[in-house]
Protein backbone atom coordinates (compact mmCIF):
# COMPACT_ATOMS: atom_id res chain seq x y z
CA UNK A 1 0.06 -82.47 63.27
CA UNK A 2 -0.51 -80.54 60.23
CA UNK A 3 -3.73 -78.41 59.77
CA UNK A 4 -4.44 -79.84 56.85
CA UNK A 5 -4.25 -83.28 58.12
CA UNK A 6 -6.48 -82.78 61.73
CA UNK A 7 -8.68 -80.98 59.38
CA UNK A 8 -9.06 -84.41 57.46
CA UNK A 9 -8.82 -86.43 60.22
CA UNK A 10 -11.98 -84.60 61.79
CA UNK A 11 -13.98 -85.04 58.57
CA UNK A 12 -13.59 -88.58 58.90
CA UNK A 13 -15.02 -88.44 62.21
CA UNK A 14 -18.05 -86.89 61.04
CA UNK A 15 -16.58 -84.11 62.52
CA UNK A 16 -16.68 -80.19 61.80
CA UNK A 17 -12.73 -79.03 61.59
CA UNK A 18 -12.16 -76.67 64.20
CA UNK A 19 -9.92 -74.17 61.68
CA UNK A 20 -11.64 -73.08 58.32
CA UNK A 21 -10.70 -70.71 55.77
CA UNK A 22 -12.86 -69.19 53.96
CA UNK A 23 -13.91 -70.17 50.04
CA UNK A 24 -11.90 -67.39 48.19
CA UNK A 25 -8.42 -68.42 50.30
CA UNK A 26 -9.46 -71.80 49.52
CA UNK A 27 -9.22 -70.71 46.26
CA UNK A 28 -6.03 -69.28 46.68
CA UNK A 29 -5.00 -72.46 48.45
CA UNK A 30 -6.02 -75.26 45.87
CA UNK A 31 -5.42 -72.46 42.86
CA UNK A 32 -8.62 -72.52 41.10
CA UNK A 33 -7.87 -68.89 39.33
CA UNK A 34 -4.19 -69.96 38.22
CA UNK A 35 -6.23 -72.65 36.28
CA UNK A 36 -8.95 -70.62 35.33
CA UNK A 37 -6.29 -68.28 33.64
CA UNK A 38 -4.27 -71.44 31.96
CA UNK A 39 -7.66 -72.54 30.53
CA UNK A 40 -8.46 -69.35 29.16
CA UNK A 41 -4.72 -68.55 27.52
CA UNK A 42 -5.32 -72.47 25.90
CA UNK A 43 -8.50 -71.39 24.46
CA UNK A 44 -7.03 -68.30 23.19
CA UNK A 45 -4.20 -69.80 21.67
CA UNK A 46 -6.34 -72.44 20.18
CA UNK A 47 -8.88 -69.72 18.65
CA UNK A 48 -5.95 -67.47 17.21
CA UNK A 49 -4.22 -71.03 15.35
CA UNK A 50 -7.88 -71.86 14.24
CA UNK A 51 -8.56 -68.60 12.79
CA UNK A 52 -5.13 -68.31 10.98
CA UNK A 53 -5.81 -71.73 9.40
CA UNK A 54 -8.89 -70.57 7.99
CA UNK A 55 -7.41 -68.18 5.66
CA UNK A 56 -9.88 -65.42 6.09
């Protein structure tokens, strides 16, 4: 069985899984910075169109 799935299979037991990671190679795992940075380049983008629209 996969880790992730006796993991899961233990939480629905009430259980505790016996193998953790810990929260920044969850991060890694479920890629919270890789979003973080395509958020940020979206904002970016969207301020630099705004501000060239504006005609200042």
């Amino acid at each position: 069985m996969h880790a992730m799935q006796a993991a899961l299979s233990q939480l629905s037991t009430g259980q505790t899984p016996a193998q953790r990671v810990s929260f920044g190679v969850l991060r890694d795992i479920v890629g919270f910075d890789a979003h973080d940075a395509l958020l940020a380049s979206y904002e970016t983008s969207y301020e630099s169109s705004y501000d060239a629209g504006r005609g200042d």
